[in-house]
PDB file of N, CA and C in Angstrom:
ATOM      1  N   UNK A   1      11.813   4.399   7.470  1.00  0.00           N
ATOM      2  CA  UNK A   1      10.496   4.878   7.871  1.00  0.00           C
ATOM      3  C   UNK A   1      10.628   5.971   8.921  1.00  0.00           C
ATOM      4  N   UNK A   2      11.513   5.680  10.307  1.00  0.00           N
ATOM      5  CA  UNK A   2      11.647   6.555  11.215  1.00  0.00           C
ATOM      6  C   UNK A   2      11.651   8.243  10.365  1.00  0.00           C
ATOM      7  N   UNK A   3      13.132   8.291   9.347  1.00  0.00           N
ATOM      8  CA  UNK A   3      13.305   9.236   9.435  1.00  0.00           C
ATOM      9  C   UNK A   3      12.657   9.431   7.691  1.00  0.00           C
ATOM     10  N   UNK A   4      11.594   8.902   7.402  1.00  0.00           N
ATOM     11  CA  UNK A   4      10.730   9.695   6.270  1.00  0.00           C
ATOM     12  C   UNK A   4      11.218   9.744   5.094  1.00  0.00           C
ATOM     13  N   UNK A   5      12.289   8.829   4.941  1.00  0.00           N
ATOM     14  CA  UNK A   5      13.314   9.471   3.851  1.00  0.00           C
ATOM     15  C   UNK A   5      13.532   8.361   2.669  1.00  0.00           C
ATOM     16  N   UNK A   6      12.657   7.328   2.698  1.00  0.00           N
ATOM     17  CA  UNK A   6      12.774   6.526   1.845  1.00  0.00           C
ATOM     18  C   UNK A   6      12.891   6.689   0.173  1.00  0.00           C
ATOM     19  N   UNK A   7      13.495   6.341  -0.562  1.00  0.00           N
ATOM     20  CA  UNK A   7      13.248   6.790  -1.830  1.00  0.00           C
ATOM     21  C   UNK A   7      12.219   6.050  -2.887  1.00  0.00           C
ATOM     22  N   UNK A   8      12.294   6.662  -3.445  1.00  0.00           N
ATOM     23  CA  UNK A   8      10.625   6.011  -4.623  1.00  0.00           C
ATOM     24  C   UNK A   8      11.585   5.662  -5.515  1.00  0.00           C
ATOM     25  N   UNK A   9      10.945   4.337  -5.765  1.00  0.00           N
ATOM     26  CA  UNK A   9      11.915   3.182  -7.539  1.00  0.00           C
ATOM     27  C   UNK A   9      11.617   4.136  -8.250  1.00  0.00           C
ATOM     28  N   UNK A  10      12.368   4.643  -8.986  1.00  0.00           N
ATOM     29  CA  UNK A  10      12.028   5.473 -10.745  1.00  0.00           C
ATOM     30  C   UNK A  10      10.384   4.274 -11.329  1.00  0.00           C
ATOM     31  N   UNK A  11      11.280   3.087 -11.619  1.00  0.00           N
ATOM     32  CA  UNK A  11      10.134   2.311 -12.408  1.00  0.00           C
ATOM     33  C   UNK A  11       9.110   2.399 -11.563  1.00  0.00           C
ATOM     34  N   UNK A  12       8.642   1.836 -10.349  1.00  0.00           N
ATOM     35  CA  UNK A  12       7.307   1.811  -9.787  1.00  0.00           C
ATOM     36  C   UNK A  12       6.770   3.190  -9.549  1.00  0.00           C
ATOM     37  N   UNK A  13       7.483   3.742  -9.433  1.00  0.00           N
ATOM     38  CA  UNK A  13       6.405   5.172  -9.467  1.00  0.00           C
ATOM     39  C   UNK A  13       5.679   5.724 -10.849  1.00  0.00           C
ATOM     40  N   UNK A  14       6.816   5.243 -11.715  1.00  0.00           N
ATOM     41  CA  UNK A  14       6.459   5.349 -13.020  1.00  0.00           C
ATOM     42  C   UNK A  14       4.942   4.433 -13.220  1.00  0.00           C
ATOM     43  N   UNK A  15       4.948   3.609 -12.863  1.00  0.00           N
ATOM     44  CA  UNK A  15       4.149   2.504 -12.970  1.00  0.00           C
ATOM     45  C   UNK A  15       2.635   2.757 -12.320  1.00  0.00           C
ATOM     46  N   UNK A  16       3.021   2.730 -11.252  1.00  0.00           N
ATOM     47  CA  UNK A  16       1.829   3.869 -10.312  1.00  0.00           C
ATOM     48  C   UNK A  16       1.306   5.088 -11.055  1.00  0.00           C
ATOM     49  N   UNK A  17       2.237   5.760 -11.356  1.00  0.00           N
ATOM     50  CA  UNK A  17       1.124   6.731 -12.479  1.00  0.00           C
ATOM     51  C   UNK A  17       0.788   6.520 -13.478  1.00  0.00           C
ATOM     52  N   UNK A  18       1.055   5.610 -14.397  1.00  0.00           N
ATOM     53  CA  UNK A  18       0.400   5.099 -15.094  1.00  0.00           C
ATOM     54  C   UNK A  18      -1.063   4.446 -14.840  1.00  0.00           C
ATOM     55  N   UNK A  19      -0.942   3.879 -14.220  1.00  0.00           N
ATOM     56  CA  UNK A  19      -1.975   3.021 -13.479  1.00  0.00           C
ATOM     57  C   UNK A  19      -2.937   3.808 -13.330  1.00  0.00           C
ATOM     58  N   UNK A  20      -2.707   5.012 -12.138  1.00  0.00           N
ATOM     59  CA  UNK A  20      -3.299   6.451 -11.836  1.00  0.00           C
ATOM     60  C   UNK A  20      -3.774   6.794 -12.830  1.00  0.00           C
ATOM     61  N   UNK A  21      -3.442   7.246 -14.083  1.00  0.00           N
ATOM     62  CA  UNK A  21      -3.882   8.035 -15.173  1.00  0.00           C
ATOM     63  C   UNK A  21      -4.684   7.252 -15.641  1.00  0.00           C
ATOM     64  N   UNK A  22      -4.665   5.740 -15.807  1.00  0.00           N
ATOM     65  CA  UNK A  22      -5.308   4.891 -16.472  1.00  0.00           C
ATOM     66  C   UNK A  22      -7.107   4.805 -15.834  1.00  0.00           C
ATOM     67  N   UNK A  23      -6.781   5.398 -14.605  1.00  0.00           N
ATOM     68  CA  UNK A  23      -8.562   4.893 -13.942  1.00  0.00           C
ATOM     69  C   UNK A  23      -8.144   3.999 -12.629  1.00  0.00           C
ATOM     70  N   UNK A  24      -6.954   2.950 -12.215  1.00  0.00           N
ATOM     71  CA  UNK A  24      -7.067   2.351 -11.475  1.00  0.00           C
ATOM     72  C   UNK A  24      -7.349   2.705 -10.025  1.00  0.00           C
ATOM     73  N   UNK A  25      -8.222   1.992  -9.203  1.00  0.00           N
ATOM     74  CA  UNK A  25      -7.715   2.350  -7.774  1.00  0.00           C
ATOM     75  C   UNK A  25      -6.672   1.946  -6.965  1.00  0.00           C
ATOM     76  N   UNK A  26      -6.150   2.235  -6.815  1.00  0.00           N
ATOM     77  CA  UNK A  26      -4.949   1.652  -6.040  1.00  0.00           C
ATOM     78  C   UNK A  26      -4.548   1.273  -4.254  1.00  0.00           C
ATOM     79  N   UNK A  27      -4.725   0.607  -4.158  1.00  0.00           N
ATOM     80  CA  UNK A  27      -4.531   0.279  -2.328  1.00  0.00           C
ATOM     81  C   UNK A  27      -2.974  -0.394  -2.322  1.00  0.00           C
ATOM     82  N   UNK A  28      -2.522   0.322  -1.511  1.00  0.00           N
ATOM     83  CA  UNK A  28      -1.094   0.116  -0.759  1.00  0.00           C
ATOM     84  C   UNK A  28      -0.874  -0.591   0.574  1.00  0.00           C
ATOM     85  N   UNK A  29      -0.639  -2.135   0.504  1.00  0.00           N
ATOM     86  CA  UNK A  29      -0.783  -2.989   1.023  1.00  0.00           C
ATOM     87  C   UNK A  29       0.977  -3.139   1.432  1.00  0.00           C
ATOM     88  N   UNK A  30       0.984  -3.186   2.815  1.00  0.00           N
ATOM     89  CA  UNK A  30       2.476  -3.263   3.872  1.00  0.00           C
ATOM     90  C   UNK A  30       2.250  -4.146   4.626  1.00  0.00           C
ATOM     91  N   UNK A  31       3.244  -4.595   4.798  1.00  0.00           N
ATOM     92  CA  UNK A  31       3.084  -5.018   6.342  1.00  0.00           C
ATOM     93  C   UNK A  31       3.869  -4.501   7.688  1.00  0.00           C
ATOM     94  N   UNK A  32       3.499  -3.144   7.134  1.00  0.00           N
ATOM     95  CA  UNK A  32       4.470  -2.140   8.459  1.00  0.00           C
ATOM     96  C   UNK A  32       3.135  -2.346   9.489  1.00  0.00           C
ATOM     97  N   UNK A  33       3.424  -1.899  10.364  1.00  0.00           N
ATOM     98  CA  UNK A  33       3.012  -1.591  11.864  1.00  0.00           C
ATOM     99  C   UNK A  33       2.106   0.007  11.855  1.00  0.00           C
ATOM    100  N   UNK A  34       0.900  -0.527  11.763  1.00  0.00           N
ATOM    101  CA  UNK A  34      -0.082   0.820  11.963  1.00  0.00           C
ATOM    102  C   UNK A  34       0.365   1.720  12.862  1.00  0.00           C
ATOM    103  N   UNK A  35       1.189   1.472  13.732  1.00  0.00           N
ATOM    104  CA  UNK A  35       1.984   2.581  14.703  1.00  0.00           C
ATOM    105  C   UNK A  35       3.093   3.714  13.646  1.00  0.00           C
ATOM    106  N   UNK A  36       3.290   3.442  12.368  1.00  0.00           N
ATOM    107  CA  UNK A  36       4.187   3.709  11.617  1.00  0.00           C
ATOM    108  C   UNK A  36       3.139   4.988  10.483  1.00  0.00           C
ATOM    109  N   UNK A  37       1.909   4.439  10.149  1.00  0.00           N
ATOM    110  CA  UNK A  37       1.363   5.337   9.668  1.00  0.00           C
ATOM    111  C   UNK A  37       1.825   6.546   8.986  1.00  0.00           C
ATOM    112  N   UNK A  38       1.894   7.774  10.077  1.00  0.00           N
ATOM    113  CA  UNK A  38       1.779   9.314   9.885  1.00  0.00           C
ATOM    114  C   UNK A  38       3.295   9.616   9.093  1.00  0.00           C
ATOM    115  N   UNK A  39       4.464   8.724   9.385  1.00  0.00           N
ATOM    116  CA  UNK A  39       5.647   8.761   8.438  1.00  0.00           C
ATOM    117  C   UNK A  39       5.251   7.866   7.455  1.00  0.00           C
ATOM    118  N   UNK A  40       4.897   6.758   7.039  1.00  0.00           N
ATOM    119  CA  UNK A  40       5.036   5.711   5.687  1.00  0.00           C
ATOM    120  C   UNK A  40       4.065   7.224   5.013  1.00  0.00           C
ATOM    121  N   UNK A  41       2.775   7.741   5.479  1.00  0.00           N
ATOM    122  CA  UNK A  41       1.949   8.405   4.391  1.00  0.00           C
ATOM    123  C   UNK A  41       2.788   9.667   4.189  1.00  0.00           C
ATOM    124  N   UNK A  42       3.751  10.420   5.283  1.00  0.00           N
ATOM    125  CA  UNK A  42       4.219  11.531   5.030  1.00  0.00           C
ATOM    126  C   UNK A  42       5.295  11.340   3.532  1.00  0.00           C
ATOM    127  N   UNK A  43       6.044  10.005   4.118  1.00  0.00           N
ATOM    128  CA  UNK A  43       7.246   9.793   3.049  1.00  0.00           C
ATOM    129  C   UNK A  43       6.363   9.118   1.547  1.00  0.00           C
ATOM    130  N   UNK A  44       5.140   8.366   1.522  1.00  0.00           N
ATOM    131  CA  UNK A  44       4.695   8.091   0.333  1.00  0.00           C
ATOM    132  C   UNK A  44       4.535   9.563  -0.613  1.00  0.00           C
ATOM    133  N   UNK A  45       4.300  10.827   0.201  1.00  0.00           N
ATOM    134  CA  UNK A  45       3.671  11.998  -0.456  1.00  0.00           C
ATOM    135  C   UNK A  45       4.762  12.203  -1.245  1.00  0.00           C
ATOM    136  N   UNK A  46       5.881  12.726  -0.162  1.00  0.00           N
ATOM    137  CA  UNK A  46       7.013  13.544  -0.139  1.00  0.00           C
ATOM    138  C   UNK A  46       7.616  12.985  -1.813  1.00  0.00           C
ATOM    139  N   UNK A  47       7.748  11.697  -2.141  1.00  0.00           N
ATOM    140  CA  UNK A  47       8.691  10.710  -2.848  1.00  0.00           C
ATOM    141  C   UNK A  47       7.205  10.788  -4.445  1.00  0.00           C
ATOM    142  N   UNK A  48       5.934  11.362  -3.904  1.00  0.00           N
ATOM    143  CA  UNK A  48       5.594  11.523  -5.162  1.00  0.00           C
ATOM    144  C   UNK A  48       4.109  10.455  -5.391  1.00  0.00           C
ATOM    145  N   UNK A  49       4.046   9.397  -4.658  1.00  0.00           N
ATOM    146  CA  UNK A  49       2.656   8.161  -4.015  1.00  0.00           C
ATOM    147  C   UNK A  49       1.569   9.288  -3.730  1.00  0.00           C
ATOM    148  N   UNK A  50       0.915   9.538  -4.500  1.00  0.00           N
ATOM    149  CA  UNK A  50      -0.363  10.422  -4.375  1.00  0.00           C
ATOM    150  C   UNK A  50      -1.351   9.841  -4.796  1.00  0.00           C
ATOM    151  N   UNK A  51      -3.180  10.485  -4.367  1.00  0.00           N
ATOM    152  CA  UNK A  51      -4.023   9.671  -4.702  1.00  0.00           C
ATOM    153  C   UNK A  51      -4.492   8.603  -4.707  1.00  0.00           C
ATOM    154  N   UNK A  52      -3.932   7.506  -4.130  1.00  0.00           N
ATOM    155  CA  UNK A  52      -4.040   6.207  -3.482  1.00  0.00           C
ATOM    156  C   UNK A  52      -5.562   6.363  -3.023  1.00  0.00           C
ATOM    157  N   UNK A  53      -6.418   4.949  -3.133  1.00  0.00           N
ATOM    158  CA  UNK A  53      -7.558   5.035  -3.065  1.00  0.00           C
ATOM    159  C   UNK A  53      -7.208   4.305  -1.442  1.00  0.00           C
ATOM    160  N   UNK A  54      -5.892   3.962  -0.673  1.00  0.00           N
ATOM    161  CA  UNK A  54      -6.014   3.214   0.724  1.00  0.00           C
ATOM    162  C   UNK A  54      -4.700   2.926   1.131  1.00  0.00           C
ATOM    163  N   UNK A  55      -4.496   2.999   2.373  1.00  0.00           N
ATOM    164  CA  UNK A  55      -3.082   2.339   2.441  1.00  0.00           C
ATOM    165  C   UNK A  55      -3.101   1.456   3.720  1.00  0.00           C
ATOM    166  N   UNK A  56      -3.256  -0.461   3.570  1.00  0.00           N
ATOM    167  CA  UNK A  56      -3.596  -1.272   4.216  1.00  0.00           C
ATOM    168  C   UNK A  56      -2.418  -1.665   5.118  1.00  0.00           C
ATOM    169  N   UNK A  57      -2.425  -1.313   6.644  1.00  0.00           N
ATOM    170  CA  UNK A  57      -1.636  -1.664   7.391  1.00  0.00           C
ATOM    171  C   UNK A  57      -1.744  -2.239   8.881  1.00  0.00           C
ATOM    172  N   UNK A  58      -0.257  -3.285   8.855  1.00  0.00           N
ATOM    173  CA  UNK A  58      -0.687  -4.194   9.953  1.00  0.00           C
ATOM    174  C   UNK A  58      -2.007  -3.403  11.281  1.00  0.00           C
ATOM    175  N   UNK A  59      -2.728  -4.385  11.706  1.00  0.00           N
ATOM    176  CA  UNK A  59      -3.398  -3.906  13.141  1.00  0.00           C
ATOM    177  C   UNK A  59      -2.926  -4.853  14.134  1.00  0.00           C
ATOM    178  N   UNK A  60      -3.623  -4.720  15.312  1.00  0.00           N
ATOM    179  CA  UNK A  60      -2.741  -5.349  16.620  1.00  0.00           C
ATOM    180  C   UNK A  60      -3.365  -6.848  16.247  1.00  0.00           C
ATOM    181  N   UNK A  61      -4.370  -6.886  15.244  1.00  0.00           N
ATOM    182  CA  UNK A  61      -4.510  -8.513  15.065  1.00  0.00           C
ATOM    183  C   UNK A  61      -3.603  -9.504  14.115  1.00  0.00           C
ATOM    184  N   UNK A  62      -3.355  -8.524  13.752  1.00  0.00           N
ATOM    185  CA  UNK A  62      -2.332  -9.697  11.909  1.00  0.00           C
ATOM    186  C   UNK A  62      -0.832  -8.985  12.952  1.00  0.00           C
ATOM    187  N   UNK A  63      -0.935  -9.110  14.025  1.00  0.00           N
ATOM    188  CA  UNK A  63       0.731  -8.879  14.255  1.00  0.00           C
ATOM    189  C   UNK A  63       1.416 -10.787  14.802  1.00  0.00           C
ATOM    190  N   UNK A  64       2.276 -10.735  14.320  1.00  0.00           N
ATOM    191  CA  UNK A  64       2.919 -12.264  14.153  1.00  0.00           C
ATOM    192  C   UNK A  64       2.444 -13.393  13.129  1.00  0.00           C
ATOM    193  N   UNK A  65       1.453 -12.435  12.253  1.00  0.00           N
ATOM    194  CA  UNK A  65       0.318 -13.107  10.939  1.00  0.00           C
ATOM    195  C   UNK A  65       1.819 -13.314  10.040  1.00  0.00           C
ATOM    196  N   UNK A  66       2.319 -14.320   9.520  1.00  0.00           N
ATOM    197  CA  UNK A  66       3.481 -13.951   8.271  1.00  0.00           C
ATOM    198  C   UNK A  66       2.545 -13.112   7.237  1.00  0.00           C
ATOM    199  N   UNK A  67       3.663 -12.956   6.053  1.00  0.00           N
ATOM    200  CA  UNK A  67       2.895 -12.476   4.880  1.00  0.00           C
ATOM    201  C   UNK A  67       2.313 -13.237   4.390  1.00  0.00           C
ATOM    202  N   UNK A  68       2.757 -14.145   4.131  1.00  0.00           N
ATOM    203  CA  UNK A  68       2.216 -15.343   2.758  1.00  0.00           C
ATOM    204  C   UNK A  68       0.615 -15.272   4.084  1.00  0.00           C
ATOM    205  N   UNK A  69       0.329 -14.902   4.807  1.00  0.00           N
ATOM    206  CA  UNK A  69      -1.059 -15.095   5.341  1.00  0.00           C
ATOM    207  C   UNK A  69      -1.390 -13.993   5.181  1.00  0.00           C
ATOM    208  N   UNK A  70      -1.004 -12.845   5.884  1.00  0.00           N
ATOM    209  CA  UNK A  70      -1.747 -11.182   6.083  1.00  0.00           C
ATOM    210  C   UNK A  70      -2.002 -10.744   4.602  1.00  0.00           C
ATOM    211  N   UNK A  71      -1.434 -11.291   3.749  1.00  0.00           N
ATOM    212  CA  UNK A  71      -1.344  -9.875   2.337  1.00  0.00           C
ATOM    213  C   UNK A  71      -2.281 -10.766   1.764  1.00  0.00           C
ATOM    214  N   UNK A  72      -2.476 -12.058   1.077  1.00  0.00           N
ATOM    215  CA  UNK A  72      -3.903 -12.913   1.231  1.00  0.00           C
ATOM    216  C   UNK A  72      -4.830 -12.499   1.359  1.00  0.00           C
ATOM    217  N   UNK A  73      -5.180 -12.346   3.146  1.00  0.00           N
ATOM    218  CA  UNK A  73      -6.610 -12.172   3.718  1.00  0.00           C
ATOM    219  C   UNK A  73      -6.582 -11.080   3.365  1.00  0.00           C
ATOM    220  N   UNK A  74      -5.684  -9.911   3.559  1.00  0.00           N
ATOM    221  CA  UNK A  74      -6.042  -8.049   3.228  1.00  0.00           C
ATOM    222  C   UNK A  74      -6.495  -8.017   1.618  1.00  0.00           C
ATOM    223  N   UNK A  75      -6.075  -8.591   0.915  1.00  0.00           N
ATOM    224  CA  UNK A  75      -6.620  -8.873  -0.614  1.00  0.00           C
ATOM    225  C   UNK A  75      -8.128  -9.525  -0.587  1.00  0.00           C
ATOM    226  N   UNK A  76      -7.947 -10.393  -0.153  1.00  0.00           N
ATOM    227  CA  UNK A  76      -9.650 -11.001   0.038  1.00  0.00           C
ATOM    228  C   UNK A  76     -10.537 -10.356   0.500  1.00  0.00           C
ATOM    229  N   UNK A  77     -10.326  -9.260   1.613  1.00  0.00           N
ATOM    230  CA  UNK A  77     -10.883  -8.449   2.112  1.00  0.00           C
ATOM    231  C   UNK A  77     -11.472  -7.402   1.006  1.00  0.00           C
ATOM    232  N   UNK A  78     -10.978  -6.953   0.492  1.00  0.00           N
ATOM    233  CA  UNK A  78     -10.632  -5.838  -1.041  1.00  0.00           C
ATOM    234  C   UNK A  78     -12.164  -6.283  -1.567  1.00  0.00           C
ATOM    235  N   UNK A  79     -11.614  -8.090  -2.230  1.00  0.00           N
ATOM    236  CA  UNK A  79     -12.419  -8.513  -3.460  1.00  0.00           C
ATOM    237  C   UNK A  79     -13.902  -8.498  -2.211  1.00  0.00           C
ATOM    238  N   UNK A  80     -14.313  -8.496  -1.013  1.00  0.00           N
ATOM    239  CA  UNK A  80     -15.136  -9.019  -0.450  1.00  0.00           C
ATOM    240  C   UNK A  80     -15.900  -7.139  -0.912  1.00  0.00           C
ATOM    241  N   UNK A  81     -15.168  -6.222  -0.864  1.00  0.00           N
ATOM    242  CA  UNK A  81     -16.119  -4.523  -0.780  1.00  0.00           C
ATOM    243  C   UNK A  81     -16.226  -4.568  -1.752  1.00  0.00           C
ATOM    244  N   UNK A  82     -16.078  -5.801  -3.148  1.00  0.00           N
ATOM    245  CA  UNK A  82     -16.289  -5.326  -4.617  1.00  0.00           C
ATOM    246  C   UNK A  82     -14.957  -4.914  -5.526  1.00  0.00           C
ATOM    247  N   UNK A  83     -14.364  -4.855  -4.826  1.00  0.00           N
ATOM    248  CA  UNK A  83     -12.712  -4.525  -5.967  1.00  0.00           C
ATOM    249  C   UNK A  83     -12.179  -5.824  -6.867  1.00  0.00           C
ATOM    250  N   UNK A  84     -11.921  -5.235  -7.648  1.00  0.00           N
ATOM    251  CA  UNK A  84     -11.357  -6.089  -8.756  1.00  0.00           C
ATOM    252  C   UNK A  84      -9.719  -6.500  -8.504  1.00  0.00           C
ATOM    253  N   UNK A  85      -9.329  -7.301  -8.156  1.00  0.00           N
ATOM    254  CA  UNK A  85      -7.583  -7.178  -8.173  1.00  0.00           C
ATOM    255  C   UNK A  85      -7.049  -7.688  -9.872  1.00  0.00           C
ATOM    256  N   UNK A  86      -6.298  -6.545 -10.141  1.00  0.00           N
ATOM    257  CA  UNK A  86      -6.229  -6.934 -11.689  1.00  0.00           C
ATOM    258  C   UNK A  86      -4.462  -7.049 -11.466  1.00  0.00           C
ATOM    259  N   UNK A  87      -3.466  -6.514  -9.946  1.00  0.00           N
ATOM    260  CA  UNK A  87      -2.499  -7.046 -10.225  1.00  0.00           C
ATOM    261  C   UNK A  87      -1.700  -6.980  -8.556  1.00  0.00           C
ATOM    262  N   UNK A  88      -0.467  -6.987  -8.266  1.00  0.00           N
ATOM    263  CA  UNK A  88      -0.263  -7.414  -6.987  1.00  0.00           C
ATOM    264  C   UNK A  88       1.503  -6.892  -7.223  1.00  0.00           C
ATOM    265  N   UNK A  89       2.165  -5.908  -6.869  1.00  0.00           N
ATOM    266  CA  UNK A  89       3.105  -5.943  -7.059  1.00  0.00           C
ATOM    267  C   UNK A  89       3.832  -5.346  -6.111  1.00  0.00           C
TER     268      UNK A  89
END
C-alpha cells in the first residue's frame, strides 16, 4: 500500500470487468485503515480498478472490529441504502 505498487490478479480484474460491463455496481470493501485511502485508490486506478460505485474503509470506529464483524455490518449497511448483494468475493 505504502508504496502504491500492488499488483491486480489477472482473474479478478478480469472478473471485475465483467461484472462492470454487465451493469453491476460494485463497492470495494477492505479492511485497510481510512488513513490509507489516497494510495489503496491511487494503486486501485494505476493496476486498472476503475468505476467502482465505492470503496468501504475502516473508520476510527470498526478499528479493533475483526472481520468476521466489520465486513458483515459494512454489507448490511449496503442492503440497508437498497443494494442488492448478489456476491462477496
Amino acid at each position: 500500500v505504502f508504496k502504491m505498487k500492488a499488483p491486480a490478479l489477472p482473474s479478478s480484474l478480469l472478473l471485475y470487468n465483467s461484472l462492470l460491463a454487465r451493469g453491476f455496481k460494485i463497492f470495494l470493501l477492505t479492511g485497510r485503515n481510512e488513513s490509507l485511502r489516497n494510495g489503496t485508490v491511487h494503486n486501485l486506478f494505476q493496476v486498472g480498478y476503475k468505476g467502482w460505485a465505492g470503496l468501504i474503509m475502516r473508520g476510527e470506529s470498526d478499528q479493533g472490529t475483526s472481520a468476521g464483524v466489520y465486513k458483515p455490518k459494512k454489507r448490511g449497511e449496503l442492503v440497508k441504502k437498497g443494494y442488492r448483494l448478489w456476491g462477496s468475493v
